[in-house]
Protein backbone atom coordinates (compact mmCIF):
# COMPACT_ATOMS: atom_id res chain seq x y z
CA UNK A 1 -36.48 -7.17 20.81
CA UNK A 2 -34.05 -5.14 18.92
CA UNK A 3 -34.31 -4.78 15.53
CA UNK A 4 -31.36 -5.48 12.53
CA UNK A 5 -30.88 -2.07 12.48
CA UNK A 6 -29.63 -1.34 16.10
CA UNK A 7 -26.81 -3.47 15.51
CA UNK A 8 -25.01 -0.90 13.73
CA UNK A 9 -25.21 1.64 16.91
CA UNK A 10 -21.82 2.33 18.01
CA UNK A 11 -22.32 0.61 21.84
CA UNK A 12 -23.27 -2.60 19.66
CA UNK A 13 -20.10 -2.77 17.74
CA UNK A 14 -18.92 -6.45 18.12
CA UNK A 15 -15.91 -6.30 15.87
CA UNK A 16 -12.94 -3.28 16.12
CA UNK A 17 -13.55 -0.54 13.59
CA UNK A 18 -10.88 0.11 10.95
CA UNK A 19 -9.76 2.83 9.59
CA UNK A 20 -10.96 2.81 5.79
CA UNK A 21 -8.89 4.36 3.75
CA UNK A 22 -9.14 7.91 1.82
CA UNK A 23 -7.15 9.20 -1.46
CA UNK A 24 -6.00 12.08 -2.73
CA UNK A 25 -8.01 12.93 -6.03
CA UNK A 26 -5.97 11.54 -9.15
CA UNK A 27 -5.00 12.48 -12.77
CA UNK A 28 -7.71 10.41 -13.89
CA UNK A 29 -11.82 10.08 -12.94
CA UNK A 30 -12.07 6.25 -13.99
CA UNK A 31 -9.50 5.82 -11.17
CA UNK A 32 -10.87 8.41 -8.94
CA UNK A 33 -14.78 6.87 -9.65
CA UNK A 34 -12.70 3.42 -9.00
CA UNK A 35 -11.35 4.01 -5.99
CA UNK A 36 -14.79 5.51 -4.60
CA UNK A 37 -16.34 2.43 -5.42
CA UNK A 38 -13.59 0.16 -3.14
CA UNK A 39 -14.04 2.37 -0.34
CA UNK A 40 -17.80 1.57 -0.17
CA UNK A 41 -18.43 -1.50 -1.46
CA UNK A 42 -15.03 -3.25 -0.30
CA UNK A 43 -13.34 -1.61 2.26
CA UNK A 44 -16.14 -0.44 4.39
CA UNK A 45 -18.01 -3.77 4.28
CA UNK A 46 -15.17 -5.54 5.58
CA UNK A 47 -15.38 -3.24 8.94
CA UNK A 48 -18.87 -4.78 10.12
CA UNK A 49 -19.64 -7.70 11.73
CA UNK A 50 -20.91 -10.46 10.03
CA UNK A 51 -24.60 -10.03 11.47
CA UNK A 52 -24.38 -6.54 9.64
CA UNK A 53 -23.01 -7.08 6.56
CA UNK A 54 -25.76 -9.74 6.07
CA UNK A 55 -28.26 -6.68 6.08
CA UNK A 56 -26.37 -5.53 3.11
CA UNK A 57 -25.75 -9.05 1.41
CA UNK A 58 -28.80 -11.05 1.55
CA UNK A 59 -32.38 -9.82 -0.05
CA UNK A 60 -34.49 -10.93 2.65
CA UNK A 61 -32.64 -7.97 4.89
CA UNK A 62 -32.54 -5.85 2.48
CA UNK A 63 -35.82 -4.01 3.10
CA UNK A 64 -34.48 -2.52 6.57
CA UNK A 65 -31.73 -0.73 4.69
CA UNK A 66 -34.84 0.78 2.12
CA UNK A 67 -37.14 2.53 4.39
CA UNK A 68 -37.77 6.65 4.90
CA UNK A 69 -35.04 6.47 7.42
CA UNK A 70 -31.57 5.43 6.16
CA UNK A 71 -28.66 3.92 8.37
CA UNK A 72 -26.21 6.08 8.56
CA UNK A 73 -22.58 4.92 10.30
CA UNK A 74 -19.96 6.46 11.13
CA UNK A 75 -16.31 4.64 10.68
CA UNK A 76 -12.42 6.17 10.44
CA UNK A 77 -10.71 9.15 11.66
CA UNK A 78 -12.14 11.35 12.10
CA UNK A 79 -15.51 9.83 11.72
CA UNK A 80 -16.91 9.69 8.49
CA UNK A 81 -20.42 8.75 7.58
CA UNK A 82 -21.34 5.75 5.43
CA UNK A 83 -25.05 5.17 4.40
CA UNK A 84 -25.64 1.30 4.37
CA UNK A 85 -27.54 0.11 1.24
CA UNK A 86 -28.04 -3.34 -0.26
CA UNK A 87 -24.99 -5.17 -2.23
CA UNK A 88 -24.78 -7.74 -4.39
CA UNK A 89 -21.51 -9.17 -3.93
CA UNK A 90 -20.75 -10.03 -7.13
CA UNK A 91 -21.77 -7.43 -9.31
CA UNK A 92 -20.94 -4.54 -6.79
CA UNK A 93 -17.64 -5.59 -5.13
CA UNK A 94 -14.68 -4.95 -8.04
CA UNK A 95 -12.54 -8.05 -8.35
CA UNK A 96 -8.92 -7.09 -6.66
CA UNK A 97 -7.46 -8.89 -9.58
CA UNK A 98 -8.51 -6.54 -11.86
CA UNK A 99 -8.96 -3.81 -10.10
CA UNK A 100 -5.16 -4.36 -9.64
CA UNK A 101 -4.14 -4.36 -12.80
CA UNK A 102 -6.34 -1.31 -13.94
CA UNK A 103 -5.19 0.79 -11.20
CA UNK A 104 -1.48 0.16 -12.31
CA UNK A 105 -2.47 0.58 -16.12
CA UNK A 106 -4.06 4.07 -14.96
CA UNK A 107 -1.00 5.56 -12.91
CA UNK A 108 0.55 8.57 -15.34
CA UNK A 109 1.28 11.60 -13.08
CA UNK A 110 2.90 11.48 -9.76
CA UNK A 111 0.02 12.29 -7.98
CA UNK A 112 -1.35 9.10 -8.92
CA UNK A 113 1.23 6.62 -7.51
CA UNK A 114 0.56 8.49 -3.58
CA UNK A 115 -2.92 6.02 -3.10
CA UNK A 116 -1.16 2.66 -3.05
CA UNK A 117 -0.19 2.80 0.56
CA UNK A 118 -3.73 2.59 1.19
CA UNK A 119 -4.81 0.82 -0.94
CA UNK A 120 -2.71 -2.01 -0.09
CA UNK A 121 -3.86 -1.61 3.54
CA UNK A 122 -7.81 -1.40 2.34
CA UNK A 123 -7.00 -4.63 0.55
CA UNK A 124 -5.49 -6.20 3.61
CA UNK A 125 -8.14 -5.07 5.56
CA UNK A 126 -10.38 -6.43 3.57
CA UNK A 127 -8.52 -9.84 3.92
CA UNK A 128 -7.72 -9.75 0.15
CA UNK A 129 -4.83 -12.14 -1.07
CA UNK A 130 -1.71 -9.81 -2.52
CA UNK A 131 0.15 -12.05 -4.61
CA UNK A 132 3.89 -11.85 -4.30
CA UNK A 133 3.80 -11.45 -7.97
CA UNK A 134 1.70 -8.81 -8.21
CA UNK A 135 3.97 -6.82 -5.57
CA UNK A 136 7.11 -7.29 -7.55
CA UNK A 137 5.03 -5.62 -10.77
CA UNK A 138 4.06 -2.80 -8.76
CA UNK A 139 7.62 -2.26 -7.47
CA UNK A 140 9.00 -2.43 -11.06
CA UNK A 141 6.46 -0.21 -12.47
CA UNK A 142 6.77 2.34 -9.39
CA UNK A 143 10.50 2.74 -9.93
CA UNK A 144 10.45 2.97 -13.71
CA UNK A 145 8.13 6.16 -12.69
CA UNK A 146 10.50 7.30 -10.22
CA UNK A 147 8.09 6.76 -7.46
CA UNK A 148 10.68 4.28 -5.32
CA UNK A 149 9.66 6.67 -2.33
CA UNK A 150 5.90 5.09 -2.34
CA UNK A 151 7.40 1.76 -2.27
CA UNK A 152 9.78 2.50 0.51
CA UNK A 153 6.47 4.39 2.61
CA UNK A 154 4.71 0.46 1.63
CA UNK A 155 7.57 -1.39 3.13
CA UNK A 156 7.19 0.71 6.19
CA UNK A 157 3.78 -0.09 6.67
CA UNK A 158 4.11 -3.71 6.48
CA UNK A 159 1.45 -5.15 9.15
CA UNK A 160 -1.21 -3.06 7.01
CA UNK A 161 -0.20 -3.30 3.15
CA UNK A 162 1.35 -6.76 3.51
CA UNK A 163 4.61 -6.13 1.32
CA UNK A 164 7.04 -7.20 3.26
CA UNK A 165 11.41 -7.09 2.93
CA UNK A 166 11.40 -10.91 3.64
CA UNK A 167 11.34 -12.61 0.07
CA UNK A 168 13.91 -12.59 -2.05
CA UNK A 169 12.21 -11.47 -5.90
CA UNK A 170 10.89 -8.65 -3.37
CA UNK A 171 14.01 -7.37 -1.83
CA UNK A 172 15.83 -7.64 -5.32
CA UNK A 173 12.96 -5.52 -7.65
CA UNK A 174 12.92 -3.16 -4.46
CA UNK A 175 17.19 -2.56 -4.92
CA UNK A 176 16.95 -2.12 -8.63
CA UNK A 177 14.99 1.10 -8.19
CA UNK A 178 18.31 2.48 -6.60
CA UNK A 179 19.88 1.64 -10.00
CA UNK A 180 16.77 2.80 -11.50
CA UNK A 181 17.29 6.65 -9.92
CA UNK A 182 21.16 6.83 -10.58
CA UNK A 183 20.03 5.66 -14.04
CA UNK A 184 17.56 8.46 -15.18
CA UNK A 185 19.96 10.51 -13.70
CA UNK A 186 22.85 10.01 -16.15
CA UNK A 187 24.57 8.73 -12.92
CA UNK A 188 25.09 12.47 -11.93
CA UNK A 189 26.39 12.86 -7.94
CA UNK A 190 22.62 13.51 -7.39
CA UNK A 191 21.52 10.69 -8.54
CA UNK A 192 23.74 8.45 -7.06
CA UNK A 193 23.41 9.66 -3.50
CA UNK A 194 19.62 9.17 -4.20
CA UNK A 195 20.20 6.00 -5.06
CA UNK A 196 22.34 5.01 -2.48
CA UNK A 197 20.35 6.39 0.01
CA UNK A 198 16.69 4.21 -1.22
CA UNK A 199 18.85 1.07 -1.12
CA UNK A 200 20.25 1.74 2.55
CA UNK A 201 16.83 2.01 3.46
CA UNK A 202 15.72 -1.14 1.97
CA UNK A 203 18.51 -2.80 3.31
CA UNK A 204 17.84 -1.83 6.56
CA UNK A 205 14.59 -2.93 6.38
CA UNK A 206 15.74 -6.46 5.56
CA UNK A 207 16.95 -6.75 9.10
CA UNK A 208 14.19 -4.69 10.69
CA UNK A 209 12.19 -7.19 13.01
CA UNK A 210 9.10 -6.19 11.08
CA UNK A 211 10.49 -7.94 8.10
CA UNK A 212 13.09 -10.71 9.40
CA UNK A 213 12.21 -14.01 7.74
CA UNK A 214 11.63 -16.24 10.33
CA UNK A 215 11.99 -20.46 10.00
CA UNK A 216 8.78 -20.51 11.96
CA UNK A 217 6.68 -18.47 9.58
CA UNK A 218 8.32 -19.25 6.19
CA UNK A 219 11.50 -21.77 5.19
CA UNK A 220 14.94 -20.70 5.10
CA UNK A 221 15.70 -22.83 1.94
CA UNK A 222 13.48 -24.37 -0.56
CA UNK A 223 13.26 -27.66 -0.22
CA UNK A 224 12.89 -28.47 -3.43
CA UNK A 225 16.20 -26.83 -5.00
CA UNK A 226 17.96 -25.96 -1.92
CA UNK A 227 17.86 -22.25 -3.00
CA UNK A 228 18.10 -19.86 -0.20
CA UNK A 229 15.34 -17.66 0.55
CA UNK A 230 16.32 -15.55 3.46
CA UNK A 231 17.05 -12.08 1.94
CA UNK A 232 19.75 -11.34 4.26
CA UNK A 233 22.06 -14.85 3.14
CA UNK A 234 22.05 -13.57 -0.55
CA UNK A 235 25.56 -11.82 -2.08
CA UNK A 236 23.34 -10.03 -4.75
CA UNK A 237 21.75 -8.44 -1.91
CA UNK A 238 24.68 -6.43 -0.24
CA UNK A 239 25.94 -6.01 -3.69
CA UNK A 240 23.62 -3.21 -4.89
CA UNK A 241 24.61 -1.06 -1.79
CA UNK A 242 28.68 -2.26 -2.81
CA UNK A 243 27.86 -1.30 -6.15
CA UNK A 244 26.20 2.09 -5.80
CA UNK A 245 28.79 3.16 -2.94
CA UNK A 246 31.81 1.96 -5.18
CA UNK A 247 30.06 3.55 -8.09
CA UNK A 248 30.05 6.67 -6.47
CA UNK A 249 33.99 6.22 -5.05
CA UNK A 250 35.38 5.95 -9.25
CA UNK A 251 33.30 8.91 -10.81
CA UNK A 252 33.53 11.14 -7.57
CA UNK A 253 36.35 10.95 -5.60
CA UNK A 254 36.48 13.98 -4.12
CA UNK A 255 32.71 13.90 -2.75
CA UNK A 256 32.12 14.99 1.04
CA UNK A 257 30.80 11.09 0.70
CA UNK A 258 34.33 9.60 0.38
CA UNK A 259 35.43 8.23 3.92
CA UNK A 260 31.66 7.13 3.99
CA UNK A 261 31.82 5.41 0.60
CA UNK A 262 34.65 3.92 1.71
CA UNK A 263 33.46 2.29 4.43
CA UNK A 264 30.00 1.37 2.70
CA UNK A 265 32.10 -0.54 0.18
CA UNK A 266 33.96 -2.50 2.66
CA UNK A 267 31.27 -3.84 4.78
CA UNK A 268 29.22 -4.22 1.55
CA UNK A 269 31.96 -6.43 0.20
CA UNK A 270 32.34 -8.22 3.95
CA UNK A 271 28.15 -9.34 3.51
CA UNK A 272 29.23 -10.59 0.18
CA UNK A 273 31.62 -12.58 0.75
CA UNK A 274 30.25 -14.20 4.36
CA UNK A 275 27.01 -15.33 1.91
CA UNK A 276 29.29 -16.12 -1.54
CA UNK A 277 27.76 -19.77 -0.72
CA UNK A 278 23.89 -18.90 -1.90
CA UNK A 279 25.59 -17.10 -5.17
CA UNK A 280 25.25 -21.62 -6.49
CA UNK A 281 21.66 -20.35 -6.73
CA UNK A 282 22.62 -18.16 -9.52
CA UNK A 283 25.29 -19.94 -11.36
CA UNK A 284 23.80 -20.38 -15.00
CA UNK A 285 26.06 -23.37 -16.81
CA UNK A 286 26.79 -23.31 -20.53
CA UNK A 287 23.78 -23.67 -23.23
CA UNK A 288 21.30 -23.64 -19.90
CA UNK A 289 17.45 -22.73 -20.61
CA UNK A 290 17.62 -19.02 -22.09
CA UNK A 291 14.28 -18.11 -19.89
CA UNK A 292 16.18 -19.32 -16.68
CA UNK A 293 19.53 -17.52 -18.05
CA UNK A 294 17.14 -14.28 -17.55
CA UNK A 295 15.74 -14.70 -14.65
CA UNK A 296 19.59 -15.29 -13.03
CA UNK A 297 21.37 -12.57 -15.20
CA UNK A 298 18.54 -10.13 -13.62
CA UNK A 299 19.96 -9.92 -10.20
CA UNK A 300 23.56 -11.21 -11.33
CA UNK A 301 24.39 -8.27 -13.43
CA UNK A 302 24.21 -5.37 -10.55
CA UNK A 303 26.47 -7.89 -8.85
CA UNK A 304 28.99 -8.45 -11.88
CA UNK A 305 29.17 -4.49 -12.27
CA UNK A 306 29.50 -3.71 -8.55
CA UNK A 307 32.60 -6.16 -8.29
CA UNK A 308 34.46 -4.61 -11.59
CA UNK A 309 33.53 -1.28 -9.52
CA UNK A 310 35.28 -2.47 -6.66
CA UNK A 311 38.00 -3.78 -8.83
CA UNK A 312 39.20 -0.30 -10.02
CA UNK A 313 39.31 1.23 -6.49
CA UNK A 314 42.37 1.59 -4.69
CA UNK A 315 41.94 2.62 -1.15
CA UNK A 316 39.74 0.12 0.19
CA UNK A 317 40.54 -2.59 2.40
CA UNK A 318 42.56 -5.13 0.46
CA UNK A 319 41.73 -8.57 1.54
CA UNK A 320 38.09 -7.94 0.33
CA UNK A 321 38.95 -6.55 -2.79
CA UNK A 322 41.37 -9.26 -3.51
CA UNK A 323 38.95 -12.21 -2.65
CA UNK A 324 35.81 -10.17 -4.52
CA UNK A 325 38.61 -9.82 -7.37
CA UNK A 326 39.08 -13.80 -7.69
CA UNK A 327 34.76 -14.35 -7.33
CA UNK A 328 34.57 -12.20 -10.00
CA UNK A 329 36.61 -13.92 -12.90
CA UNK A 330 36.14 -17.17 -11.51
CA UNK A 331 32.68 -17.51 -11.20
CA UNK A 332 30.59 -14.66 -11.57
CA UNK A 333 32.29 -13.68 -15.12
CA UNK A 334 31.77 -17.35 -16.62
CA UNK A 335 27.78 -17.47 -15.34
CA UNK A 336 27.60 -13.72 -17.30
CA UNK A 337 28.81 -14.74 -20.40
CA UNK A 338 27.00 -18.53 -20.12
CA UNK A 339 23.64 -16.38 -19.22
CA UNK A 340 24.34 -13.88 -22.64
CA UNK A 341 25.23 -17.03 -25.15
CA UNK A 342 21.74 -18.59 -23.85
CA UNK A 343 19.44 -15.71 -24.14
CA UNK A 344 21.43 -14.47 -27.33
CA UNK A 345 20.62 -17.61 -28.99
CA UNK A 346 16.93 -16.27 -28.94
CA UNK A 347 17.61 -13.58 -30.71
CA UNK A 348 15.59 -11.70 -28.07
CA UNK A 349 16.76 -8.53 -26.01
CA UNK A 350 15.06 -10.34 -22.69
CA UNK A 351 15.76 -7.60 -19.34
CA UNK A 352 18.55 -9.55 -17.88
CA UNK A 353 20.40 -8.68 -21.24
CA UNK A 354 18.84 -5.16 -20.81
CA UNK A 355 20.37 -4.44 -17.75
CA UNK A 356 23.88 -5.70 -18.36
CA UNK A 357 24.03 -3.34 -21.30
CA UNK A 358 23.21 -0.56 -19.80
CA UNK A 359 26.18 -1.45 -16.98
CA UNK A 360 28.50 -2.42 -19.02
CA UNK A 361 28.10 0.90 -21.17
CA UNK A 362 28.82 2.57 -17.12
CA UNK A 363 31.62 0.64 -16.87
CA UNK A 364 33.42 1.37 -20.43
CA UNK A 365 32.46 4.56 -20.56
C-alpha cells in the first residue's frame, strides 16, 4: 500500500500542473515578502489534487509532511521545487481581498506595476473571485501611473487573469488611460499618438473573439433598465478613438498621421452614430440625482469633447460631421450642462466634473 506521500510523485499526478507564477523583485520588501507568501501558500496549493492538499490542510496528515525526509515537488517552467509543509488555511493563506488592496496601496515605482499580469493569473488559478470592481480600480490607478501598457498585456491574457474587454465600466476606465497619456503629456504630438495608439488596441480587443460578449454567457441589455451592456453598441465607446484622432487632426495638421487621422475620425464618427440609440443610457435630465449625474458625465464628457473636436474640422466626410454636429447641441450638450447643475449643487468637485474641466480647458485653449 502506498503511502500519502507517493501521491505527490510526478507519474501520480491526477490533476494538470500549472504554471505558478514568479515576479520580478519590487520597490518594496512588504510586497516582495507578500508576494512570496501567495506563491506558496496560495498559488501552489491550488496546483495539487485534493488528496494532496489534504496532507497540507488537515492535522491528522500533517505528520508525513514533518519527518527527516521532506517532500519536495517540483511544479512550473522550468521546474521549480516546492517543499510541502502543513497549512492552516486561515491563518496562512492571505485573504485576496486584502491582499488586493495592499498590493495596489504598495505600487510606487514602475517596476512595481510589471507583477499584476501574474498575479491576476495566480488568482485565477487559484479559482479566486476578481470583482469587476476591483478591475476597474486597478485600471484607474494603473493609468494615473502611466502603466496603461500592463493593463493592455492583462487584457491580452484574458483566459488566465480574467479581465476581460466585454463589460462596459471595463472598456470605458480602460479608454480613459488614452486620455490619461495625451494628458500628462500636455497633449504634445507624442502624447497623442500614444494615446491613440493604447485606445486602438483596446478597441480592437472589444471585437477580438477572446472578449466578444456573447448573449449565451452574459445579457445584451439589462433587464432591469434596458441599458445596453455590449461594449461594442455604446457611442462613448468609438468616441474616445474619434476624439483622440480628431484631437490630433486640430493641433497637428501637418502630421505624417493626417490621411490616417482622417480616416480614423470618419469611421469613428460612422460607430457613433450606427449606436447613437444606447447614448438614452446616458441622458441625465434636469435636477437628476448629483451621484448618478457623475457616474454619466464620466464617460459623457470624452464624448462631448470629441464631437466639438470633430466640429472644428473641415476635411472630413460631411454627412457625419453634420449629423454628429446636430447630436451634439441637441442632446449631448443639454445632458452636460443638466449633469454640471446637479453635481454643482453639491458643492463638490466629483470626477465627472474633473474631467470636463480639464477638456473644456483643451478645447478653449
Amino acid at each position: 500500500m502506498s503511502s500519502p506521500a507517493s501521491s505527490f510523485l510526478p507519474t501520480c499526478s491526477r490533476k494538470r500542473l500549472s504554471d505558478i507564477p514568479t515576479f520580478p523583485s519590487t520597490s518594496s520588501q512588504e510586497l516582495n515578502t507578500l508576494l512570496t507568501t501567495l506563491r506558496k501558500n496560495v498559488f501552489f496549493p491550488s496546483t495539487l489534487t485534493s488528496g494532496q492538499r489534504g496532507l497540507l490542510y488537515r492535522k491528522t496528515q500533517h505528520h508525513h509532511l514533518l519527518g527527516d525526509d521532506p517532500i519536495v515537488v517540483q511544479r512550473g517552467n522550468p521546474p521549480e521545487p516546492f517543499t510541502l509543509l502543513p497549512l492552516n488555511q486561515l491563518y496562512d493563506e492571505p485573504n485576496t481581498k486584502v491582499s488586493f488592496w495592499k498590493i495596489l496601496s504598495l505600487m510606487k515605482e514602475p517596476v512595481d506595476w510589471q507583477i499584476w499580469p501574474g498575479l491576476l493569473e495566480g488568482w485565477i488559478g487559484s479559482h479566486r473571485k476578481i470583482p469587476q470592481s476591483w478591475y476597474e480600480r486597478l485600471i484607474r490607478q494603473a493609468g494615473e501611473a502611466g502603466q496603461g501598457g500592463i493593463i493592455l498585456e492583462c487584457l491580452k491574457r484574458t483566459k488566465k487573469t480574467g479581465l476581460r474587454a466585454d463589460e462596459v465600466p471595463v472598456v470605458r476606465a480602460a479608454l480613459w488611460i488614452g486620455f490619461e497619456r495625451a494628458i500628462q503629456s500636455s497633449w504634445s504630438e507624442e502624447g497623442l499618438n500614444k494615446a491613440i495608439k493604447h485606445v486602438e488596441n483596446v478597441l480592437h480587443l472589444i471585437e477580438d473573439p477572446n472578449h466578444i460578449r456573447r448573449e449565451s454567457k452574459k445579457p445584451m441589455v439589462n433587464a432591469k433598465t434596458g441599458e445596453i451592456l455590449d461594449p461594442r453598441m455604446r457611442p462613448e465607446i468609438w468616441g474616445v478613438g474619434m476624439a483622440l484622432s480628431a484631437t490630433r487632426l486640430n493641433k497637428f495638421p501637418d502630421s505624417s498621421e493626417q490621411k490616417g487621422d482622417i480616416e480614423r475620425v470618419n469611421n469613428f464618427a460612422k460607430r457613433v452614430i450606427a449606436t447613437w440609440e444606447s447614448f438614452k443610457d446616458l441622458e441625465v435630465k434636469a435636477g437628476e440625482d448629483p451621484i448618478a449625474a457623475n457616474e454619466k458625465l464620466k464617460p459623457v464628457a470624452p464624448l462631448w469633447f470629441g464631437m466639438r473636436m470633430v466640429e472644428k474640422l473641415n476635411n472630413i466626410d460631411q454627412t457625419s460631421q453634420k449629423t454628429i454636429t446636430e447630436i451634439l447641441h441637441q442632446q449631448v450638450e443639454p445632458t452636460v450642462s443638466n449633469a454640471r447643475d446637479s453635481i454643482q449643487a453639491t458643492g463638490k468637485d466629483l470626477r465627472g466634473t474633473a474631467r470636463y474641466q480639464i477638456l473644456l480647458s483643451i478645447i478653449e485653449g
